[in-house]
PDB file of N, CA and C in Angstrom:
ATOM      1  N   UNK A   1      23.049 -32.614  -0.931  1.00  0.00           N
ATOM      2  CA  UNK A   1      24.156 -32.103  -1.710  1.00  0.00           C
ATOM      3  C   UNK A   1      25.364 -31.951  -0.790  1.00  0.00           C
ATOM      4  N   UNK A   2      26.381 -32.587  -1.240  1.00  0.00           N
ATOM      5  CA  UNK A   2      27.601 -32.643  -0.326  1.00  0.00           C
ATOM      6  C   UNK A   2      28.349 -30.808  -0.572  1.00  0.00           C
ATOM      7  N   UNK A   3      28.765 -30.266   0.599  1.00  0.00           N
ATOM      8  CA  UNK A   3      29.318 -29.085   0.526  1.00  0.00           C
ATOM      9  C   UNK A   3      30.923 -29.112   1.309  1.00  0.00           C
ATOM     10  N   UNK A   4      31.844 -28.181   0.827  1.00  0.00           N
ATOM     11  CA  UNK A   4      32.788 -28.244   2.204  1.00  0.00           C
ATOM     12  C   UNK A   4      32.570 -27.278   3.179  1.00  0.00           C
ATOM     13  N   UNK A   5      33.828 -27.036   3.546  1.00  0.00           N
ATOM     14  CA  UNK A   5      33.314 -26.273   5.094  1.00  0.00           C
ATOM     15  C   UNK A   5      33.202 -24.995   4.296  1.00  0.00           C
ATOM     16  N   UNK A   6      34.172 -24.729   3.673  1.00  0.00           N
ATOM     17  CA  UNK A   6      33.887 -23.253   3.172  1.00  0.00           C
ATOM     18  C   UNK A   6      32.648 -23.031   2.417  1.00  0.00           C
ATOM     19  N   UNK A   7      32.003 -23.928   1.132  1.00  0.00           N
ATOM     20  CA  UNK A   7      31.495 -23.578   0.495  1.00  0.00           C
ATOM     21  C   UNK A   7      30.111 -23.004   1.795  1.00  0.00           C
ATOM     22  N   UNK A   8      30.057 -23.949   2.838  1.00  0.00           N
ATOM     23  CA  UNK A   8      28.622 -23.889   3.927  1.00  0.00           C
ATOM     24  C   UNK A   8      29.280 -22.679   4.132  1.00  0.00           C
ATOM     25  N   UNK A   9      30.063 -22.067   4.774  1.00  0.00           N
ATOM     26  CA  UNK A   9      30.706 -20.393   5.146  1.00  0.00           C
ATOM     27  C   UNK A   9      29.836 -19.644   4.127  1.00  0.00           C
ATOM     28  N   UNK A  10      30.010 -19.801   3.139  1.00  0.00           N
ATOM     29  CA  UNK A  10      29.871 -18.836   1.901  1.00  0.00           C
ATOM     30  C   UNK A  10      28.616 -19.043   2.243  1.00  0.00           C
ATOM     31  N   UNK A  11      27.297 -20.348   2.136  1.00  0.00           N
ATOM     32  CA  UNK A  11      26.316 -19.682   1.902  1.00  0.00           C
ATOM     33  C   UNK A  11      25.803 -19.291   3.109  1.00  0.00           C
ATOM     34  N   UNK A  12      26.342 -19.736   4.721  1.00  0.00           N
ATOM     35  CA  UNK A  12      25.881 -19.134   5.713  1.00  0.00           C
ATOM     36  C   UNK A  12      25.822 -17.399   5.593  1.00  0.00           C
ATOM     37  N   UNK A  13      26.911 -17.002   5.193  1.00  0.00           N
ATOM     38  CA  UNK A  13      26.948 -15.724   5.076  1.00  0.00           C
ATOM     39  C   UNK A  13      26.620 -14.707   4.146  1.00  0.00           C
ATOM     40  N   UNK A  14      26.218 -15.213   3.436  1.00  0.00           N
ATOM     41  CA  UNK A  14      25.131 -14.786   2.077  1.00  0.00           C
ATOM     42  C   UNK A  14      24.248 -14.645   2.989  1.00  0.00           C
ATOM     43  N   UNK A  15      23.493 -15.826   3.704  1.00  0.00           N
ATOM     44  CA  UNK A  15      21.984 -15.870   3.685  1.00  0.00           C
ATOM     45  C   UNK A  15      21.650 -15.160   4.963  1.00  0.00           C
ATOM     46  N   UNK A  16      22.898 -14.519   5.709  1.00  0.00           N
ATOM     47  CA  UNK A  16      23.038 -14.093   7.079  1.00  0.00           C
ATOM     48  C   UNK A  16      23.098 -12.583   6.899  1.00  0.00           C
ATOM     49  N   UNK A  17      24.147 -12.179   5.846  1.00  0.00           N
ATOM     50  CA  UNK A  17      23.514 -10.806   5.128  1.00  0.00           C
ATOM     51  C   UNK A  17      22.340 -10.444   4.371  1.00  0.00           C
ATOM     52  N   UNK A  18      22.459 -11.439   3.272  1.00  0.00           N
ATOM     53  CA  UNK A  18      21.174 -10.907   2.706  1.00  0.00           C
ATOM     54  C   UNK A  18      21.525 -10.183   1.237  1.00  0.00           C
ATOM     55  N   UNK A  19      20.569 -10.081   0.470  1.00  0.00           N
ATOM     56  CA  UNK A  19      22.092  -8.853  -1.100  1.00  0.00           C
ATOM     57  C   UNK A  19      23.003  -9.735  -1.577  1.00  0.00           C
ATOM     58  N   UNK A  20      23.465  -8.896  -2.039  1.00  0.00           N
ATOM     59  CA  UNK A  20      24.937  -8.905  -2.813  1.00  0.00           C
ATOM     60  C   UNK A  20      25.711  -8.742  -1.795  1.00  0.00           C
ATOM     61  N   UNK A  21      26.853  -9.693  -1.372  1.00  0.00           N
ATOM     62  CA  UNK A  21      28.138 -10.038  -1.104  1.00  0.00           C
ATOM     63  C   UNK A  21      29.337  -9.503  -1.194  1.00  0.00           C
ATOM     64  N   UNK A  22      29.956  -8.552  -0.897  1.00  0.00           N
ATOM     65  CA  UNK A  22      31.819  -8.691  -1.594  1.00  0.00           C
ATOM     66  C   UNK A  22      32.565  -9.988  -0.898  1.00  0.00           C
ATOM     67  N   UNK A  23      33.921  -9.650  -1.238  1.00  0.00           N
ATOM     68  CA  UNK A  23      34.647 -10.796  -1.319  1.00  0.00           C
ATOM     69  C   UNK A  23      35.155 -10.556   0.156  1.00  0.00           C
ATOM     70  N   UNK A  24      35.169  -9.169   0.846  1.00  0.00           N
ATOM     71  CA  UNK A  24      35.447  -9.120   2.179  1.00  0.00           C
ATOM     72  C   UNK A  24      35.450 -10.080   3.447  1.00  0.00           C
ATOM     73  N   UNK A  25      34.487 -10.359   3.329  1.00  0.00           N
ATOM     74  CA  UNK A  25      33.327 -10.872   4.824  1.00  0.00           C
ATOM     75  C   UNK A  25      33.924 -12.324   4.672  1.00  0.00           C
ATOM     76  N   UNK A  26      34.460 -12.674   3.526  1.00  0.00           N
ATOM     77  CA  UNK A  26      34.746 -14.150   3.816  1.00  0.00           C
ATOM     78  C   UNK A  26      35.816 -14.351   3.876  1.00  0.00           C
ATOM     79  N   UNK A  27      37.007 -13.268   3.657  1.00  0.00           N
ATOM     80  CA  UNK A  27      38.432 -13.648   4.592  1.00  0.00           C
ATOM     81  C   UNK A  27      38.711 -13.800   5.405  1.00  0.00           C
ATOM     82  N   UNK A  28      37.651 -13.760   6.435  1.00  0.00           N
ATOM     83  CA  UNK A  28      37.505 -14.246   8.311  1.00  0.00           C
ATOM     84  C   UNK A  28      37.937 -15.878   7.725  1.00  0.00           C
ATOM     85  N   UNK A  29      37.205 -15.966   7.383  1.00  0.00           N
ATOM     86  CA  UNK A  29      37.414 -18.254   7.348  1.00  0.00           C
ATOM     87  C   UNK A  29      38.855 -17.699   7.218  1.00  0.00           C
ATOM     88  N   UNK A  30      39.640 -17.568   5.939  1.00  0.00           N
ATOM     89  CA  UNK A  30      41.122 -17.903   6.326  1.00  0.00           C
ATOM     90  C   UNK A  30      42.086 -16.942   7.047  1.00  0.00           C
ATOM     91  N   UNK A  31      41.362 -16.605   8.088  1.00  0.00           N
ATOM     92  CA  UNK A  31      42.424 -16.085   9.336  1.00  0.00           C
ATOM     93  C   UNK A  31      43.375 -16.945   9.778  1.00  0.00           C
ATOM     94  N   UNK A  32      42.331 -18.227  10.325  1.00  0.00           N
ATOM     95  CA  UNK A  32      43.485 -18.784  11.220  1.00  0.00           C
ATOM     96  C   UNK A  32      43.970 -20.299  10.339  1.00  0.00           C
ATOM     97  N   UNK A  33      43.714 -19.953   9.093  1.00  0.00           N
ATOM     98  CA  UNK A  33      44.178 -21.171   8.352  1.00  0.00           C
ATOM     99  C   UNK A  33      45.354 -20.773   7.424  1.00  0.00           C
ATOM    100  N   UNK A  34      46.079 -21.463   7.259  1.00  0.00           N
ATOM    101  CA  UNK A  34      47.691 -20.938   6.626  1.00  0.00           C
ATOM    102  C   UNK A  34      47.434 -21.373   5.339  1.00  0.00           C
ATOM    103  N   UNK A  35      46.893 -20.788   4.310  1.00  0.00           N
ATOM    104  CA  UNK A  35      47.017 -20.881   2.803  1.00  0.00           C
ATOM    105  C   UNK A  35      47.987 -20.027   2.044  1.00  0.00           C
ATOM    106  N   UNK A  36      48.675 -20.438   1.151  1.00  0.00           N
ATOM    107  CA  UNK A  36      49.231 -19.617   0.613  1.00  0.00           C
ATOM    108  C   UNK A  36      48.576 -18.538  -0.506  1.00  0.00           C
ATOM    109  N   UNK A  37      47.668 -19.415  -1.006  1.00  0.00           N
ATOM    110  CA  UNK A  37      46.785 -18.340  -2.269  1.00  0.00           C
ATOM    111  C   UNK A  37      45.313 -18.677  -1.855  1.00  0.00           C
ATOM    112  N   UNK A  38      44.787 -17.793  -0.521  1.00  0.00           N
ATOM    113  CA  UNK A  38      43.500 -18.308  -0.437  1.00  0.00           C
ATOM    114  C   UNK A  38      42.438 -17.218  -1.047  1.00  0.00           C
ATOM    115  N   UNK A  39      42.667 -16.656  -1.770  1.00  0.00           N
ATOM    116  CA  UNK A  39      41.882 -15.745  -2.910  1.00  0.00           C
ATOM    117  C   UNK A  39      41.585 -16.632  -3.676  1.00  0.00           C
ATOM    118  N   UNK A  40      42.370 -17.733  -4.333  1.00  0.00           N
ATOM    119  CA  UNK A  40      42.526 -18.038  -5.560  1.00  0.00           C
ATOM    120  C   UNK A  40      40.846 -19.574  -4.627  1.00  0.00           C
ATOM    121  N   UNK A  41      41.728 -19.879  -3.794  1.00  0.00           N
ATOM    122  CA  UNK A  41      40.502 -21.234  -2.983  1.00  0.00           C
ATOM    123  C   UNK A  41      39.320 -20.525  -2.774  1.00  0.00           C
ATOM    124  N   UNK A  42      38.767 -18.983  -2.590  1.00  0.00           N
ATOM    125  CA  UNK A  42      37.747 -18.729  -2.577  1.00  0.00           C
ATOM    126  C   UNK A  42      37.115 -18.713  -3.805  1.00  0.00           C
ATOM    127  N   UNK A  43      37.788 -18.268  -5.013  1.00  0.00           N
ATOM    128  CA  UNK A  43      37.210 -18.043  -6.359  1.00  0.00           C
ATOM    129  C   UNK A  43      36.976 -19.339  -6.896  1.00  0.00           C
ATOM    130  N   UNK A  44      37.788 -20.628  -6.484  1.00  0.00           N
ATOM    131  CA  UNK A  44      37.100 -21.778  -7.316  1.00  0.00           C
ATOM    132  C   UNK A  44      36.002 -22.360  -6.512  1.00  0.00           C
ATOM    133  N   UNK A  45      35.480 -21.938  -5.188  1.00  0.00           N
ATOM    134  CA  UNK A  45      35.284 -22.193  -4.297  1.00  0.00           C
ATOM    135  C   UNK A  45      33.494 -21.482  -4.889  1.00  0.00           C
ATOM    136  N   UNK A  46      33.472 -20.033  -5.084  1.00  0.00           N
ATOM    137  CA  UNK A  46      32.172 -19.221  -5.555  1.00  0.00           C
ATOM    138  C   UNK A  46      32.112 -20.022  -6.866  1.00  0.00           C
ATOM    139  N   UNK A  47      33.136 -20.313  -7.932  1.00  0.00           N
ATOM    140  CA  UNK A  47      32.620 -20.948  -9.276  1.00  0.00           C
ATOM    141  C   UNK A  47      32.094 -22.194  -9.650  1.00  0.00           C
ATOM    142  N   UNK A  48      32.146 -22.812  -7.941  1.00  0.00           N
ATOM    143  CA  UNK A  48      31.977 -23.796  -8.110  1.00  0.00           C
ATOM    144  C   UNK A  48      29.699 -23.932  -7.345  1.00  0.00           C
ATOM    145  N   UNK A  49      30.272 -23.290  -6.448  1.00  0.00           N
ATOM    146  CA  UNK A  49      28.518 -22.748  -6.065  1.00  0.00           C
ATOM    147  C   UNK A  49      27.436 -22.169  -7.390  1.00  0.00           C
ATOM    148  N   UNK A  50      28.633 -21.088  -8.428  1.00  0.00           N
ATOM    149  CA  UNK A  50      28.064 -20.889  -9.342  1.00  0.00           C
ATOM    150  C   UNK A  50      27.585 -21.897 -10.726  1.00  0.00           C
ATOM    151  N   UNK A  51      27.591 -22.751 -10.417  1.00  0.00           N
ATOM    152  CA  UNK A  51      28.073 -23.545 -11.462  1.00  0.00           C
ATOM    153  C   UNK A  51      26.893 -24.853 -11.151  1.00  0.00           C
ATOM    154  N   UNK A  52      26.341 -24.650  -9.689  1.00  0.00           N
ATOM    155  CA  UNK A  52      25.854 -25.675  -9.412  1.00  0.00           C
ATOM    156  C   UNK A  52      24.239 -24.903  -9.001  1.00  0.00           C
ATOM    157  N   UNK A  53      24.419 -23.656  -9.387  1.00  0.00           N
ATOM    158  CA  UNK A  53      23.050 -23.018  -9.456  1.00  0.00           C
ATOM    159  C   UNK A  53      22.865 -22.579  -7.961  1.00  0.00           C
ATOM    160  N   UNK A  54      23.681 -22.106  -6.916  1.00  0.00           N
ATOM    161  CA  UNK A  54      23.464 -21.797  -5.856  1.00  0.00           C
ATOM    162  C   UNK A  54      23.880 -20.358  -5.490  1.00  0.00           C
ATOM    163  N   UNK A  55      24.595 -19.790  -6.180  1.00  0.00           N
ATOM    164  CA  UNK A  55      24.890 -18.392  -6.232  1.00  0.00           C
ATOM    165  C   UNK A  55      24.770 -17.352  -7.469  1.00  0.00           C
ATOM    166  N   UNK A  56      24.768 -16.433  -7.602  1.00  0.00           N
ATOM    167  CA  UNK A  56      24.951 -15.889  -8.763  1.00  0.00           C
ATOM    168  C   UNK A  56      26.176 -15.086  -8.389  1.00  0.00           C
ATOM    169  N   UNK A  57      27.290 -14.514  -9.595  1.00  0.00           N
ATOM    170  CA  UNK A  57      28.230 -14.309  -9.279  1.00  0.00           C
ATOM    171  C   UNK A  57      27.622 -12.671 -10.112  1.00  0.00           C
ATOM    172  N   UNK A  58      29.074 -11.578  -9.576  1.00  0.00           N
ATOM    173  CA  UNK A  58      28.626 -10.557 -10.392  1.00  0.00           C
ATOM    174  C   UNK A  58      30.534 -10.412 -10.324  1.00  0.00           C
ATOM    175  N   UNK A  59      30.259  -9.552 -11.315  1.00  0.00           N
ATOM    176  CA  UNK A  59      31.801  -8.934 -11.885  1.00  0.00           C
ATOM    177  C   UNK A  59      31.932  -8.914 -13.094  1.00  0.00           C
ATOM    178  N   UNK A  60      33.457  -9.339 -13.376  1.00  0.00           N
ATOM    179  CA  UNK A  60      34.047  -9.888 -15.107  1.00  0.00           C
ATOM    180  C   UNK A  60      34.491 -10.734 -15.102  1.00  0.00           C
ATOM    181  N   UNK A  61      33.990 -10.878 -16.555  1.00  0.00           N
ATOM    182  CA  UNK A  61      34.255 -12.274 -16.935  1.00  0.00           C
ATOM    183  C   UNK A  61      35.200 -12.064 -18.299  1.00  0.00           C
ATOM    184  N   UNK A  62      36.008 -12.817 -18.352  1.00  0.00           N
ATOM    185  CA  UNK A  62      37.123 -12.754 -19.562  1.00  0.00           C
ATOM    186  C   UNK A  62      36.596 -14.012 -20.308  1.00  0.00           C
ATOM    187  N   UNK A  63      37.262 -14.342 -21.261  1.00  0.00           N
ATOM    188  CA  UNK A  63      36.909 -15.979 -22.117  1.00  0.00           C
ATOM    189  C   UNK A  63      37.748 -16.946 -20.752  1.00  0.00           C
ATOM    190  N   UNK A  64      38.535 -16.625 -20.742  1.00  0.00           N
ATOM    191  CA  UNK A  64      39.695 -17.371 -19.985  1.00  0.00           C
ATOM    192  C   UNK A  64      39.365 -17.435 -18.199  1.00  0.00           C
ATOM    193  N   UNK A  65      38.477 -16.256 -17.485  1.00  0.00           N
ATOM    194  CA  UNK A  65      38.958 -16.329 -16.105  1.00  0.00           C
ATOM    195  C   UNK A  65      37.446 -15.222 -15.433  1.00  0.00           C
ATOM    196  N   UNK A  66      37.211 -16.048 -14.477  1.00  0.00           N
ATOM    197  CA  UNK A  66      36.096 -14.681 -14.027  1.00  0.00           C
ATOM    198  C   UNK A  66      36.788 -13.462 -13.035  1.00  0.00           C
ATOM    199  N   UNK A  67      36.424 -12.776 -12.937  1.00  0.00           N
ATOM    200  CA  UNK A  67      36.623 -12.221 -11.684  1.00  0.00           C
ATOM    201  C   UNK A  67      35.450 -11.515 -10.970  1.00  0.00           C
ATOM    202  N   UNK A  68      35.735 -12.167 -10.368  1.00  0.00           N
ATOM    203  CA  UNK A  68      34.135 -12.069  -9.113  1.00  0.00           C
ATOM    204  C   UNK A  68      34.634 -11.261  -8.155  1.00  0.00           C
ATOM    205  N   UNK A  69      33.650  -9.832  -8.314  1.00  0.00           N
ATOM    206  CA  UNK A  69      33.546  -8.864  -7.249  1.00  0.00           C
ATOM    207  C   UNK A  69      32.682  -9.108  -6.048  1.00  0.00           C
ATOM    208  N   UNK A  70      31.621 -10.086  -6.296  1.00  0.00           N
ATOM    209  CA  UNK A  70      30.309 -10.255  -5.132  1.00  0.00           C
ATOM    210  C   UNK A  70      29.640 -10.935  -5.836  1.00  0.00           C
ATOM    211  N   UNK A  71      28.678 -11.525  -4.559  1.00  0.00           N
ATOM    212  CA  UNK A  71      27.588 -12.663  -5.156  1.00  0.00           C
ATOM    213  C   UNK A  71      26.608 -12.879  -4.385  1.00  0.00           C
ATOM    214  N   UNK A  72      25.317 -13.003  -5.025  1.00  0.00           N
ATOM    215  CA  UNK A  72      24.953 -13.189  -4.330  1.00  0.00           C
ATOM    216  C   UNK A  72      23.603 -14.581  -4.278  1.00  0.00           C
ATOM    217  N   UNK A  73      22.674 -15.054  -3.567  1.00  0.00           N
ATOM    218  CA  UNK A  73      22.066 -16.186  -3.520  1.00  0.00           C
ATOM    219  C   UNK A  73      20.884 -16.732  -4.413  1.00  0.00           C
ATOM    220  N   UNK A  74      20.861 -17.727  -5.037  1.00  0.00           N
ATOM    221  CA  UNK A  74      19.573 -17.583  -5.527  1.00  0.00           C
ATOM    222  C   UNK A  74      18.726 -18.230  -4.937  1.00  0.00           C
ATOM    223  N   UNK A  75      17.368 -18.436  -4.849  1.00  0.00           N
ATOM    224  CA  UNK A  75      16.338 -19.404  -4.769  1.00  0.00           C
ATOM    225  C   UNK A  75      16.562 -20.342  -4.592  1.00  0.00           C
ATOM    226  N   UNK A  76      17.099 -20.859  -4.789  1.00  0.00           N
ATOM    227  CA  UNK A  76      18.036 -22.849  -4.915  1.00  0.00           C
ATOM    228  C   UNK A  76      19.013 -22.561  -3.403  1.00  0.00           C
ATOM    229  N   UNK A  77      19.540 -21.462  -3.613  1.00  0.00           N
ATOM    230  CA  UNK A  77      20.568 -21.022  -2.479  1.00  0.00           C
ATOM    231  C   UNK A  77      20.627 -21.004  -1.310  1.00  0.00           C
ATOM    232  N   UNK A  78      19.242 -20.434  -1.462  1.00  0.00           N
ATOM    233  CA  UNK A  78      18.441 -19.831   0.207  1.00  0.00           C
ATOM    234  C   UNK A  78      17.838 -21.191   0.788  1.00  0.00           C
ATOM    235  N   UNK A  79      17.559 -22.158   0.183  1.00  0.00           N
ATOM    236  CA  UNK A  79      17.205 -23.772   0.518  1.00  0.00           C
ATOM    237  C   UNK A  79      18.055 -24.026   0.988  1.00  0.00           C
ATOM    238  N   UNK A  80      19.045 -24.182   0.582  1.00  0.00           N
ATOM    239  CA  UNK A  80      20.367 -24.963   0.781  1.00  0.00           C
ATOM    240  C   UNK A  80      21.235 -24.197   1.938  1.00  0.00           C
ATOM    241  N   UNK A  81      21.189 -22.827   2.449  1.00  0.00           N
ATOM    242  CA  UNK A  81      21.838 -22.153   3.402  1.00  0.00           C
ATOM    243  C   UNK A  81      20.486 -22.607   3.973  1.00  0.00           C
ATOM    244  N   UNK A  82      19.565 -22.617   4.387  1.00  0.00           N
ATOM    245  CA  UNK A  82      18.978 -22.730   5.222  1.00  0.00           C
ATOM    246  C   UNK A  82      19.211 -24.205   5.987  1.00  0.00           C
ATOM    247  N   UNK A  83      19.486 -25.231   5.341  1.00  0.00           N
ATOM    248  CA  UNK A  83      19.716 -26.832   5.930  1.00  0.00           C
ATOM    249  C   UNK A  83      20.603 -26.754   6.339  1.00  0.00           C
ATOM    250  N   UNK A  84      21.569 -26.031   5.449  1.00  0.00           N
ATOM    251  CA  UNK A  84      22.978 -26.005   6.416  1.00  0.00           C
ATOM    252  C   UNK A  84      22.558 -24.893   7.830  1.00  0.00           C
ATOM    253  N   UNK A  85      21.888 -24.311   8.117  1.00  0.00           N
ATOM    254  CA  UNK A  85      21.467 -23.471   9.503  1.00  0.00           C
ATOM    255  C   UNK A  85      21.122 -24.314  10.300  1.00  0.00           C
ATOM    256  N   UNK A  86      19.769 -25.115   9.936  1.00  0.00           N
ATOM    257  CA  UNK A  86      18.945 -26.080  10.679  1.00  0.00           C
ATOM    258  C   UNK A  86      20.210 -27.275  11.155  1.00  0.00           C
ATOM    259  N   UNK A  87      21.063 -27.547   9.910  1.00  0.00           N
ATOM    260  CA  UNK A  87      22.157 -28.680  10.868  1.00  0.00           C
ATOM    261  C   UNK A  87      23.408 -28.198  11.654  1.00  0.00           C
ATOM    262  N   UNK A  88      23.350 -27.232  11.549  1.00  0.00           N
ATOM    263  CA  UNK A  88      24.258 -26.585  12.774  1.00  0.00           C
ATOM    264  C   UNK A  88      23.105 -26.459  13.623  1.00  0.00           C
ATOM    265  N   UNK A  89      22.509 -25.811  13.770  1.00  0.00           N
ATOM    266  CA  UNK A  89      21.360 -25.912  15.198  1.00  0.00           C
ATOM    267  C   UNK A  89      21.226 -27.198  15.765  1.00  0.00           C
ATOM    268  N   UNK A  90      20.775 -28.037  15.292  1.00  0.00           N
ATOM    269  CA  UNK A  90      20.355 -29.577  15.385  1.00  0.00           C
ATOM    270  C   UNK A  90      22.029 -30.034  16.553  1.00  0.00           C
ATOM    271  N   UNK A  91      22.982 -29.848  15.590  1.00  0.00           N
ATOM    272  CA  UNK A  91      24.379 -30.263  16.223  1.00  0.00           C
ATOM    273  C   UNK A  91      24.474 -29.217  17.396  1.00  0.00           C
ATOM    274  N   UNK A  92      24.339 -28.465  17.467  1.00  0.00           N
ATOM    275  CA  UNK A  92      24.244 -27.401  19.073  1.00  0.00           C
ATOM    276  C   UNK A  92      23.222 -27.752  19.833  1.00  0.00           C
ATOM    277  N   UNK A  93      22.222 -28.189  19.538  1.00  0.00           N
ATOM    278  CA  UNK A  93      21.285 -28.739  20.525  1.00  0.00           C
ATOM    279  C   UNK A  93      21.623 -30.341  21.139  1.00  0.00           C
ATOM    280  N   UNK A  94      21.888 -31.725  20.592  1.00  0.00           N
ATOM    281  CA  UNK A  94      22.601 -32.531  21.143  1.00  0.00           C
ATOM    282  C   UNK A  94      23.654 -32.220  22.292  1.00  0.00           C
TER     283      UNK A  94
END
């Protein structure tokens, strides 16, 4: 399953905490990156993990718009953060 860099962030750090998630822990990624609305790139960013069965999201949901307070991994999730672990290891060991 193809991921970007962030979405691998997101589930590294799910699966590195553990639980339920806030939206905190993952405004480190855009420290040193100059976005103008990077709230808005994280939320399509979780809806899109959600959507593909790799997270569960929690918050509100409107007809129109979610708003996601935290999230956290499912079963499908914890597979998939885990390969992405094993291929960062793999690439640090070369």
């Amino acid at each position: 399953m193809r991921l970007s860099a962030l979405q691998k962030f997101i589930l590294k750090q799910c699966f590195i905490t553990g639980g339920r998630v806030g939206r905190a822990p993952f405004n480190y990624y855009f420290e040193k990156r100059k976005l103008k609305h990077p709230q808005k790139v994280l939320t399509k960013s979780f809806e899109s993990l959600i959507d593909r069965g790799l997270l569960r999201g929690f918050g509100k949901r409107t007809p129109r718009k979610w708003f996601i307070e935290s999230v956290s991994l499912t079963p499908q999730g914890k597979k998939e953060a885990w390969k992405v672990l094993e291929e960062q290891q793999m690439k640090l060991i070369k």
